[in-house]
Protein backbone atom coordinates (compact mmCIF):
# COMPACT_ATOMS: atom_id res chain seq x y z
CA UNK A 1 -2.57 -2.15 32.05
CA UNK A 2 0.25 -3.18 29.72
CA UNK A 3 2.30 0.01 28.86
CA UNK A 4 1.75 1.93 25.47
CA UNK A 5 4.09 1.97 22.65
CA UNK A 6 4.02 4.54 20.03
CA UNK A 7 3.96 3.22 16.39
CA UNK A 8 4.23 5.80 13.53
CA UNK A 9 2.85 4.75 9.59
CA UNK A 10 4.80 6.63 6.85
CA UNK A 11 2.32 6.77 3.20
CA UNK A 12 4.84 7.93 0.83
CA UNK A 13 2.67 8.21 -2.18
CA UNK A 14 3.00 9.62 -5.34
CA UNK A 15 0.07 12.50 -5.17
CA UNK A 16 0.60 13.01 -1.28
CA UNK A 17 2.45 11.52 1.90
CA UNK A 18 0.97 10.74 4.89
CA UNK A 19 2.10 9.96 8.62
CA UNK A 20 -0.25 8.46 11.49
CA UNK A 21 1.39 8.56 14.77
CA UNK A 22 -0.16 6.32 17.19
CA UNK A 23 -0.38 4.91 20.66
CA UNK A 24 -0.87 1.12 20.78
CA UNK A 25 -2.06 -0.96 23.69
CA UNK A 26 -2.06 -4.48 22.05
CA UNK A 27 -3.41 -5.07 18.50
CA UNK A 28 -6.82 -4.35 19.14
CA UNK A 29 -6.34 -1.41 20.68
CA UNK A 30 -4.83 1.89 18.87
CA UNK A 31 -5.60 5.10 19.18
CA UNK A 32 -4.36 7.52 16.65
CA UNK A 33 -3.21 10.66 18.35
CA UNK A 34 -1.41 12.34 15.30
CA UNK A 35 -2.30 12.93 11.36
CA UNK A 36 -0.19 14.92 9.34
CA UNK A 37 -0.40 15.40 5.63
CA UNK A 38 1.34 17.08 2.40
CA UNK A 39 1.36 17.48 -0.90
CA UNK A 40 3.94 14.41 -2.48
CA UNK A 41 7.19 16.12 -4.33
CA UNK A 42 10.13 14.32 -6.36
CA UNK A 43 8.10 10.88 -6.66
CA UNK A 44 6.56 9.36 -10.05
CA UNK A 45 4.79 6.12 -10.24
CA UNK A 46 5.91 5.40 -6.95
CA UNK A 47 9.55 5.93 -7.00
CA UNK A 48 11.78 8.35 -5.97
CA UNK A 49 13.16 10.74 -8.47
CA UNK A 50 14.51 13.46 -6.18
CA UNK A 51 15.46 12.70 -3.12
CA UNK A 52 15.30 16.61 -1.21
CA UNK A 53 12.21 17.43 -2.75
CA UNK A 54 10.89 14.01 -1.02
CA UNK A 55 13.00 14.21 2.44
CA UNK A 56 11.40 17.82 2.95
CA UNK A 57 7.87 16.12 1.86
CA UNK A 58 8.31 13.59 4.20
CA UNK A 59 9.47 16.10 6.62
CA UNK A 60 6.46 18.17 6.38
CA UNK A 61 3.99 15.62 6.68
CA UNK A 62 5.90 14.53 10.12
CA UNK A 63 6.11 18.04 11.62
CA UNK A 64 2.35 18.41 11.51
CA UNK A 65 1.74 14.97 12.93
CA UNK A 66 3.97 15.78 15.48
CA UNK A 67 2.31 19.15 16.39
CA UNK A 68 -1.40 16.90 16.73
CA UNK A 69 0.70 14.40 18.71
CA UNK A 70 2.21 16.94 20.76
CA UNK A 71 5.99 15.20 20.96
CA UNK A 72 8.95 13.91 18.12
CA UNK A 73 9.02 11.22 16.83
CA UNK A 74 12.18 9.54 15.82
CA UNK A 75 11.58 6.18 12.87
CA UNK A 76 8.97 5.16 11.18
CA UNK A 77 7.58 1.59 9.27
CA UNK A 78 7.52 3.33 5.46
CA UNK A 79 5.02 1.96 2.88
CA UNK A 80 6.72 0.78 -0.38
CA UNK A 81 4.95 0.90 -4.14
CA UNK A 82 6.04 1.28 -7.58
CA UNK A 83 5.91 -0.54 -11.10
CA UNK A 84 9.68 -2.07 -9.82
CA UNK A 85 8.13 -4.10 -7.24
CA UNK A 86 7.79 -8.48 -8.58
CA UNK A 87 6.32 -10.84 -6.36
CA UNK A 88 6.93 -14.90 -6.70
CA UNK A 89 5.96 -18.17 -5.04
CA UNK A 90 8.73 -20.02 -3.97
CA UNK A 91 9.06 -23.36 -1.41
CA UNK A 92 11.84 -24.41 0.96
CA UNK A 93 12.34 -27.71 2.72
CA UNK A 94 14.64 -28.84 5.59
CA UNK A 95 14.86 -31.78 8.37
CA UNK A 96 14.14 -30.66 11.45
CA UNK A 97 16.66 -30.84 14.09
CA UNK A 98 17.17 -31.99 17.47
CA UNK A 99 16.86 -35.45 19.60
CA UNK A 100 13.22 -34.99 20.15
CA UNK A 101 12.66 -34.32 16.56
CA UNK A 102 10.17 -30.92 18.04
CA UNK A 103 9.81 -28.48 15.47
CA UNK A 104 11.67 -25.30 17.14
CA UNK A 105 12.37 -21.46 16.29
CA UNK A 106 15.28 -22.41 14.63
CA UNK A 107 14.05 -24.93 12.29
CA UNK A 108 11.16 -22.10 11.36
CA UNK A 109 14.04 -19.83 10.38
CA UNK A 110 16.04 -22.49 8.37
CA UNK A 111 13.28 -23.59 6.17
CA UNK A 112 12.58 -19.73 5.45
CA UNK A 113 16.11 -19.03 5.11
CA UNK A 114 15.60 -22.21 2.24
CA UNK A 115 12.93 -20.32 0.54
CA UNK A 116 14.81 -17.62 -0.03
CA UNK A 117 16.93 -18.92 -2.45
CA UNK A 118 15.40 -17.74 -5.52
CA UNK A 119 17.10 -16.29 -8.82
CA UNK A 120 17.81 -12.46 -8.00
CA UNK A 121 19.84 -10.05 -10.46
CA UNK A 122 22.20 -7.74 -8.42
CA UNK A 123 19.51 -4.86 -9.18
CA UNK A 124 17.14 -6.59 -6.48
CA UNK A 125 16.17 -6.99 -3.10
CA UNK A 126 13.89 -9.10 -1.00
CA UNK A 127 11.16 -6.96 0.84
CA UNK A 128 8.91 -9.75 2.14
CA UNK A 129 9.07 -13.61 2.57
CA UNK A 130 5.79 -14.47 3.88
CA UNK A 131 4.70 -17.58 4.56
CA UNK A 132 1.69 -19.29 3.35
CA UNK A 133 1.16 -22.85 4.52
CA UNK A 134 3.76 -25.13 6.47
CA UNK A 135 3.81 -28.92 5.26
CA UNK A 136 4.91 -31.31 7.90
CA UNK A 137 6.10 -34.59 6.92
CA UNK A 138 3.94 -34.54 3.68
CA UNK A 139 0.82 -32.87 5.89
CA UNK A 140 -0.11 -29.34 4.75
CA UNK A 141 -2.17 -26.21 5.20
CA UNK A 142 -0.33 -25.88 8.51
CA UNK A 143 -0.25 -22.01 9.42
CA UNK A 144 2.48 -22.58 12.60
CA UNK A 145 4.10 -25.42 13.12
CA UNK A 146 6.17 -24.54 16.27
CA UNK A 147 6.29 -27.00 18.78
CA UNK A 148 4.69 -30.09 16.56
CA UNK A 149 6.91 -33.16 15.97
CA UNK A 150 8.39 -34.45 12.34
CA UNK A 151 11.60 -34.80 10.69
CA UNK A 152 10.47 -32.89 7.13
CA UNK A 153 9.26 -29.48 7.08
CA UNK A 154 8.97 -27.36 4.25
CA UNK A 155 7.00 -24.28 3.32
CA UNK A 156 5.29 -22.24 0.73
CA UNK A 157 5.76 -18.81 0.91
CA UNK A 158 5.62 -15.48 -0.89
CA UNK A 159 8.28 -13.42 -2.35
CA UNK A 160 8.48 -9.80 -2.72
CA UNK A 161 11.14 -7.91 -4.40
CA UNK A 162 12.31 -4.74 -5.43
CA UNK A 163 14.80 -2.78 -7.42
CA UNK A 164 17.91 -1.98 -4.68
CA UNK A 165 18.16 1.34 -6.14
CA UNK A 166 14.37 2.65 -5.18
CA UNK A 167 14.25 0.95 -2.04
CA UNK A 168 17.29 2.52 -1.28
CA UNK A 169 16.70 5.92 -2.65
CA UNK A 170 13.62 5.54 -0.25
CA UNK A 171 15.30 4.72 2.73
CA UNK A 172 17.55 8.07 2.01
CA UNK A 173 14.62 10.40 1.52
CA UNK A 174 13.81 9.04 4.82
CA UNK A 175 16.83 9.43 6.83
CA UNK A 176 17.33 13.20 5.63
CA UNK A 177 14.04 13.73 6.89
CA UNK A 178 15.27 12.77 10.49
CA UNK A 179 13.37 9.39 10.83
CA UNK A 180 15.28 5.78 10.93
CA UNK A 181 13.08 2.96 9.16
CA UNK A 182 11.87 0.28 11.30
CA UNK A 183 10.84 -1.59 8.47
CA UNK A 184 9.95 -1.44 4.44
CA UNK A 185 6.47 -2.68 4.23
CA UNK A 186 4.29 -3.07 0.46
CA UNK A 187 1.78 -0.95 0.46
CA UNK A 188 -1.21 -3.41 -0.29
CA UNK A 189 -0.07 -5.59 2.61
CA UNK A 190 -0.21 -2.81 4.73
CA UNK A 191 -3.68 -1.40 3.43
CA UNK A 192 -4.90 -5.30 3.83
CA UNK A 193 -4.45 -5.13 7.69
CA UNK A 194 -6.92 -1.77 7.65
CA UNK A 195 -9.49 -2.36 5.46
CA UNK A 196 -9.83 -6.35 4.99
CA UNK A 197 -12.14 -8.33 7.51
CA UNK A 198 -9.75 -11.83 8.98
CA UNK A 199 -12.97 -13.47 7.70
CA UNK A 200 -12.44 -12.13 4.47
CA UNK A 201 -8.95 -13.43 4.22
CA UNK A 202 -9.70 -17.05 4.91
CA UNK A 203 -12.53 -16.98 2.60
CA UNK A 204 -10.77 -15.41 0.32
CA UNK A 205 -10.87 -11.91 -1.42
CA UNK A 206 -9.09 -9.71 -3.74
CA UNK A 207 -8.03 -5.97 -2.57
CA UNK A 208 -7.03 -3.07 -4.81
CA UNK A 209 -5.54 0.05 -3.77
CA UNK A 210 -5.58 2.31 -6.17
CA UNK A 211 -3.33 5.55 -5.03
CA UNK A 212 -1.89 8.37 -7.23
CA UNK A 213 0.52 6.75 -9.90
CA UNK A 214 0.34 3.19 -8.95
CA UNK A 215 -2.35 0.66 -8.74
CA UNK A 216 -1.18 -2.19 -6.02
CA UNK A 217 -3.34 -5.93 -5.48
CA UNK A 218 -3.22 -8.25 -3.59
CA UNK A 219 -4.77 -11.60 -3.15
CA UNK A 220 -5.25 -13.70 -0.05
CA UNK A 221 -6.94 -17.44 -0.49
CA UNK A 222 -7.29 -19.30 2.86
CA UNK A 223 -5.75 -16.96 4.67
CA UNK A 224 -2.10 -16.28 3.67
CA UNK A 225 -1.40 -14.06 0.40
CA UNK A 226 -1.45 -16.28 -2.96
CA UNK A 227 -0.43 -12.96 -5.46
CA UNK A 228 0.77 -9.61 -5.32
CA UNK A 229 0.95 -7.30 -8.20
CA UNK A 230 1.69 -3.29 -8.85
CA UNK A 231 0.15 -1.44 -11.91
CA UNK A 232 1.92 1.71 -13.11
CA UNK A 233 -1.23 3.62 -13.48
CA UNK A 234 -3.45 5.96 -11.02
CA UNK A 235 -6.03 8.61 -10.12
CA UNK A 236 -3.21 10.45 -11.60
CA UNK A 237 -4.29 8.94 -14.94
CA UNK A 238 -7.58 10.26 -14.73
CA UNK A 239 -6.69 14.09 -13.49
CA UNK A 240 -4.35 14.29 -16.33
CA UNK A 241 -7.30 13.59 -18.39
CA UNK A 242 -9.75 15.81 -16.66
CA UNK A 243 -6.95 18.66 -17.34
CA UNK A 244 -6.46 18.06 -21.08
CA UNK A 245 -10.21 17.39 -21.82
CA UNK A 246 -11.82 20.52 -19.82
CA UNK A 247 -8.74 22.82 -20.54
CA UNK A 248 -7.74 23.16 -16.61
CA UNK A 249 -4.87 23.41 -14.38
CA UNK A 250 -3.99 20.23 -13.13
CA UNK A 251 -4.64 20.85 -9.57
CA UNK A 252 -8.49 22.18 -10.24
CA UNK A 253 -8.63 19.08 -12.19
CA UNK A 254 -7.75 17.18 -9.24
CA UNK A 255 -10.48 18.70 -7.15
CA UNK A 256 -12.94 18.42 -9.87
CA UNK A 257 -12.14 14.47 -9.26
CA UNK A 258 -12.63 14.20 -6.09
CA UNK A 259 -15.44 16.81 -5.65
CA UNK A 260 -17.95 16.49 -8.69
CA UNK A 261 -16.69 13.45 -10.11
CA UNK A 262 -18.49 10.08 -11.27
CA UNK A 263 -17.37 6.91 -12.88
CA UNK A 264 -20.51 6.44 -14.66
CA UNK A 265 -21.72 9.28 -16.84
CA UNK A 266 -25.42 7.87 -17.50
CA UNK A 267 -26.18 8.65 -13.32
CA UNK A 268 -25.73 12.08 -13.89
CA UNK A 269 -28.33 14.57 -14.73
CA UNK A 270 -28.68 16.56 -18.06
CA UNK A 271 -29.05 19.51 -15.16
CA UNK A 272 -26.43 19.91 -13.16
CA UNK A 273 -23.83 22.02 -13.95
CA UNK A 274 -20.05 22.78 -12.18
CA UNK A 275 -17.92 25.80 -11.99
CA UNK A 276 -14.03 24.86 -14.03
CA UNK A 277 -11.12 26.69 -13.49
CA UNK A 278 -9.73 27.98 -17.35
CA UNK A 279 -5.74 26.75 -18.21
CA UNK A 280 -4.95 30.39 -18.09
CA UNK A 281 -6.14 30.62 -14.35
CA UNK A 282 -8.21 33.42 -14.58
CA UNK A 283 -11.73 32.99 -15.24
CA UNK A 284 -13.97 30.41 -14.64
CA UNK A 285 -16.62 28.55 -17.28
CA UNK A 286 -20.12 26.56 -16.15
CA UNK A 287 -19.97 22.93 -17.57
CA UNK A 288 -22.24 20.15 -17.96
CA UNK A 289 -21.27 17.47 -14.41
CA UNK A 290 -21.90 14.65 -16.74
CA UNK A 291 -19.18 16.39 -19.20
CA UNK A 292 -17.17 15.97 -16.48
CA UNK A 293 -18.07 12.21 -15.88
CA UNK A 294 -17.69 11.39 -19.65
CA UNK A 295 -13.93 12.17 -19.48
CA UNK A 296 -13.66 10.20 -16.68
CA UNK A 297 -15.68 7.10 -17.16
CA UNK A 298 -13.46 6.10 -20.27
CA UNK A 299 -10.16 5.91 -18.02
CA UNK A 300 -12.05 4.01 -14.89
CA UNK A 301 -12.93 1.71 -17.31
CA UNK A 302 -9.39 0.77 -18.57
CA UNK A 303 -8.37 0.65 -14.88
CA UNK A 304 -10.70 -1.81 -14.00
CA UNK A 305 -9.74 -3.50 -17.10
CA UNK A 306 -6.66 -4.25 -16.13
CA UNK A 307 -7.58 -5.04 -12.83
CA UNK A 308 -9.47 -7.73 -13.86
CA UNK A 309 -6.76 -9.01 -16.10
CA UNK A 310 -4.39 -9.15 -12.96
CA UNK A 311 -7.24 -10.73 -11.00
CA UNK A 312 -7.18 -13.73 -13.82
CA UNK A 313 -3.69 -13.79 -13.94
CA UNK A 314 -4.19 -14.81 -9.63
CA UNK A 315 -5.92 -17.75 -10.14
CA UNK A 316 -10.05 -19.10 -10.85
CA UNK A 317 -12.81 -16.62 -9.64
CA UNK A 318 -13.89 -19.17 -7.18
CA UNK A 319 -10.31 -18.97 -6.06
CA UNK A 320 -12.18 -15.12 -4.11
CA UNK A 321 -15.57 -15.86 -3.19
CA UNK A 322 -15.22 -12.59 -0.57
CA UNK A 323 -14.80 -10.46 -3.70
CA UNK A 324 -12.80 -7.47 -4.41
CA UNK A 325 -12.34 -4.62 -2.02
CA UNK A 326 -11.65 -1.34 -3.49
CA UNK A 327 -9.60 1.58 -1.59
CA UNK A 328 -7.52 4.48 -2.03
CA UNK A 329 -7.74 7.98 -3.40
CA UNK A 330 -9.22 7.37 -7.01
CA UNK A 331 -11.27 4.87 -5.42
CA UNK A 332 -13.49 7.19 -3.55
CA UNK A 333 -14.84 8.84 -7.67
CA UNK A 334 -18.79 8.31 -7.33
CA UNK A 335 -20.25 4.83 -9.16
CA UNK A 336 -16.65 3.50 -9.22
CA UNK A 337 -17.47 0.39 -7.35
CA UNK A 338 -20.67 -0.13 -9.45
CA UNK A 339 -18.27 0.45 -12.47
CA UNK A 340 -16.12 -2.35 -11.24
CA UNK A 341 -18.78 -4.37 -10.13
CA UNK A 342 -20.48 -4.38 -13.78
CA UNK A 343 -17.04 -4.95 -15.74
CA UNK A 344 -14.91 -7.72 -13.39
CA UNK A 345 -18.46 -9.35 -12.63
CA UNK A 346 -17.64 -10.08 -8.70
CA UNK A 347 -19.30 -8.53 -5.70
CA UNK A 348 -17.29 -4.77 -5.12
CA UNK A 349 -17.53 -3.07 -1.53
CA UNK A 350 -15.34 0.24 -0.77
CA UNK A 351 -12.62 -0.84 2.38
CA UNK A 352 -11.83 2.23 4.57
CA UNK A 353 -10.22 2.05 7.97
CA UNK A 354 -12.97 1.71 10.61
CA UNK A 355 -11.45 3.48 13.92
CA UNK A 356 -11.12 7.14 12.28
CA UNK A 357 -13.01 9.83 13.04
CA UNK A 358 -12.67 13.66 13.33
CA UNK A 359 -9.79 13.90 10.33
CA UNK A 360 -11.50 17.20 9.02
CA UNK A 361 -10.40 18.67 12.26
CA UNK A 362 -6.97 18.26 10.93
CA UNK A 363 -6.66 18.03 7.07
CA UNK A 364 -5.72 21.79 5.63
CA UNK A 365 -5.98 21.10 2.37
CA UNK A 366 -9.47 21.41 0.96
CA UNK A 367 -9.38 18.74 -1.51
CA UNK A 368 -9.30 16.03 0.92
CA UNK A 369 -12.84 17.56 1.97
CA UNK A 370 -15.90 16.23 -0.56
CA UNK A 371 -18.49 17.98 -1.67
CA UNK A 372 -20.63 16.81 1.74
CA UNK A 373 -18.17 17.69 4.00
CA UNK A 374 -17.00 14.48 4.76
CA UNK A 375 -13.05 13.27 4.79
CA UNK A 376 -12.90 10.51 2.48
CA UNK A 377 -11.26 7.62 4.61
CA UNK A 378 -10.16 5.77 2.13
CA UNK A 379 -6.69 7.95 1.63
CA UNK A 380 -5.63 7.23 5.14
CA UNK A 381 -6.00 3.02 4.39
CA UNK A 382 -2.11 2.64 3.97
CA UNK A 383 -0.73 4.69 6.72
CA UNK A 384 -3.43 3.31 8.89
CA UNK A 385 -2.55 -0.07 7.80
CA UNK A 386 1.53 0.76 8.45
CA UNK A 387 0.55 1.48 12.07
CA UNK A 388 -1.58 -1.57 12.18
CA UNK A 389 1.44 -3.96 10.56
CA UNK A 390 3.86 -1.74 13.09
CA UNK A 391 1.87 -3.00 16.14
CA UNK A 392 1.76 -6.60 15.04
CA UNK A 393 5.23 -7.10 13.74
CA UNK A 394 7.24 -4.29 16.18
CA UNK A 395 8.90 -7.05 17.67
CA UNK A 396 10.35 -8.41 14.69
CA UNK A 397 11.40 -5.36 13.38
CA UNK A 398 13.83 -4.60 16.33
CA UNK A 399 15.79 -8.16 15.13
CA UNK A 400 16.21 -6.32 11.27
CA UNK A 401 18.94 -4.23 10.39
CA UNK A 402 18.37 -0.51 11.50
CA UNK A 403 17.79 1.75 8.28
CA UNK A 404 21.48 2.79 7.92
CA UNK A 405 22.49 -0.98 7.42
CA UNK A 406 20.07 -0.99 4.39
CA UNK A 407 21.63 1.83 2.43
CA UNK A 408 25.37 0.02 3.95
CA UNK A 409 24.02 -3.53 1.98
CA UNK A 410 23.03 -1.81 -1.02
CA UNK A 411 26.79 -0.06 -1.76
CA UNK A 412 28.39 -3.17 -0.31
CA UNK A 413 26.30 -5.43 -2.71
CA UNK A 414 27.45 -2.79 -5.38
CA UNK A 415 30.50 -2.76 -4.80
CA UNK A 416 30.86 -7.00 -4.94
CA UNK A 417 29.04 -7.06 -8.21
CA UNK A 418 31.55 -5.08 -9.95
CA UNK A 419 34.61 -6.76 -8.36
CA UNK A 420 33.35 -9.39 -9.55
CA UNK A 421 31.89 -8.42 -13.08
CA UNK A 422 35.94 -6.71 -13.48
């Protein structure tokens, strides 16, 4: 038996953070031994905007993990979102080296090295470059060319960047927490390797995650990701809505989403009624369910909207013939995949992680619970997806810079751009 490694997901969201600590075998077989969650503080849209409220967040979250798990742990591969975050498709070419003219390691890393080179301002930073076909000598849709012979290859890949600043305010919240990072992974990557079927991807399909502030897509055709986008909007969205149109505290209104709620108002009988929580705190008033729905319904809508716009912006509809998966918090509001389904006009399933079981056994907070007593899976898709990416790429991670040489990069970058701006 090959020995087990233990691989720990970090969801730092914007409504909550999560962390997964697991025990991998190989990539087919994990088994979660640690969940720990809490409420998100000092993030908005994604970013950090106050660095000790997230560290003890983050800290939190890890501590209860770590009692399920029953040791410390000591880094972490951290999910990245946030309205900062570009993406672009960029190609690199090179002649490969050596007598035999046999495509090698290095070659790989030279031609991705080439594809790098792409117009950055001294605000950003690469988070990904991953590849999405290999050409060889004019031949493409080549997925790894080590070890074939040619004198020309080149590749298309995919770029994502960041602002410098959040990444690195992220990587800070982190270390005061006590973790290093093994890596900085996008969120919708990471949810992909959860929730999305391999079948799927080569077909082709579309997946949304649609957490707390942000919205995050992504796009795979044939296999390899073709677009990547971030929309700074959320479940938050709708809360704040719920709050300001039933006269609530923003937390009941939060529980009224997840509890009662429905994206589609006309699925909701004229006779049932909910309990809501006054603004002042005190008492409580009986409301119609489908009031509830109506405030709703108006901001799922725009969501989707925009969704759909994004999807357009990706490429042709046949470009997805697997359709769109749907996943996160907001995505788990009754009817909203026949909402979607009825306004983008593609086939709509809900993705949740398939291996987890038991969570109720260790979420505290209530909200996480639905009205049937079962734990939405759909809020663990990133963290699960972290571990997942963590047990693929752990290898490659331990060739990266440790955490402390990110925040070192940052300063030293910094510090070269006003030497020589002065």
């Amino acid at each position: 038996m090959k020995n087990k490694r233990i691989v720990t997901g970090l969801d730092i969201g914007t409504t909550k953070i999560c962390a997964i600590i697991a025990e991998v075998i190989d990539e087919d077989n994990i088994e979660i031994i640690g969940i720990g969650l809490s409420p998100s503080k000092g993030l908005r849209k994604g970013i950090v905007v106050d660095i000790d409220k997230t560290s003890r967040a983050i800290k939190n979250a890890v501590e209860k993990a770590e009692r399920m798990a029953g040791f410390e742990i000591d880094s972490a591969f951290v999910g990245i979102a946030g309205s900062h975050i570009t993406s672009i498709n960029s190609h690199g070419v090179v002649a490969v080296t050596g007598e035999e003219k046999e495509i090698s390691n290095s070659d790989i890393q030279r031609v991705m090295e080439a594809a790098k080179i792409i117009p950055l301002s001294a605000e950003e930073e690469i988070i990904h470059v991953l590849p999405r076909e290999f050409i060889v000598d004019g031949c493409p849709g080549i997925k790894d060319p080590l070890g074939m012979s040619g004198v020309r290859l080149e590749v298309e890949t995919h770029i994502v960047k960041g602002s410098a600043t959040s990444i690195q305010n992220l990587v800070k919240s982190v270390l005061r927490a006590g973790l290093e990072v093994d890596d900085i992974v996008l969120e919708p990557l990471a949810s992909s390797e959860s929730v999305l079927a391999e079948d799927e991807k080569e077909l082709g399909v579309s997946l949304v995650d649609i957490g707390g502030g942000t919205t995050d897509l992504i796009v795979f055709h044939e296999g390899s990701i073709a677009y990547t986008s971030v929309l700074p909007v959320g479940g938050n969205h709708v809360s704040n809505d719920i709050a300001v149109g039933l006269r609530t505290p923003i937390s009941e209104a939060e529980k009224l989403k997840i509890k009662f709620g429905s994206a589609k108002a006309e699925n909701i009988g004229d006779e049932e009624s909910i309990e809501v929580l006054e603004a002042s705190g005190k008492n409580k008033k009986n409301i119609k369910r489908r009031s509830l729905a109506n405030v709703i319904e108006p901001r799922m809508e725009e969501l989707f909207d925009l969704i759909g716009n994004e999807l357009h912006k990706a490429g042709p509809r046949d470009m997805t013939p697997a359709g769109l998966v749907v996943t996160g918090g907001a995505s788990l509001i009754e009817d909203a995949t026949n909402l979607a389904t009825g306004l983008i006009e593609i086939p709509v399933r809900l993705g949740e992680p398939s291996y987890i079981s038991g969570l109720s056994d260790v979420i505290d907070n209530p909200v996480y619970i639905k009205k049937d007593k079962k734990v939405p899976k759909a809020i663990f898709s990133t963290a699960v997806g972290l571990v997942e990416y963590g047990s693929k790429y752990e290898q490659d991670t331990k060739n990266k810079k440790n955490s402390q040489s990110i925040v070192n990069d940052f300063f030293n970058k910094l510090k070269k751009w006003f030497e020589d701006f002065f």
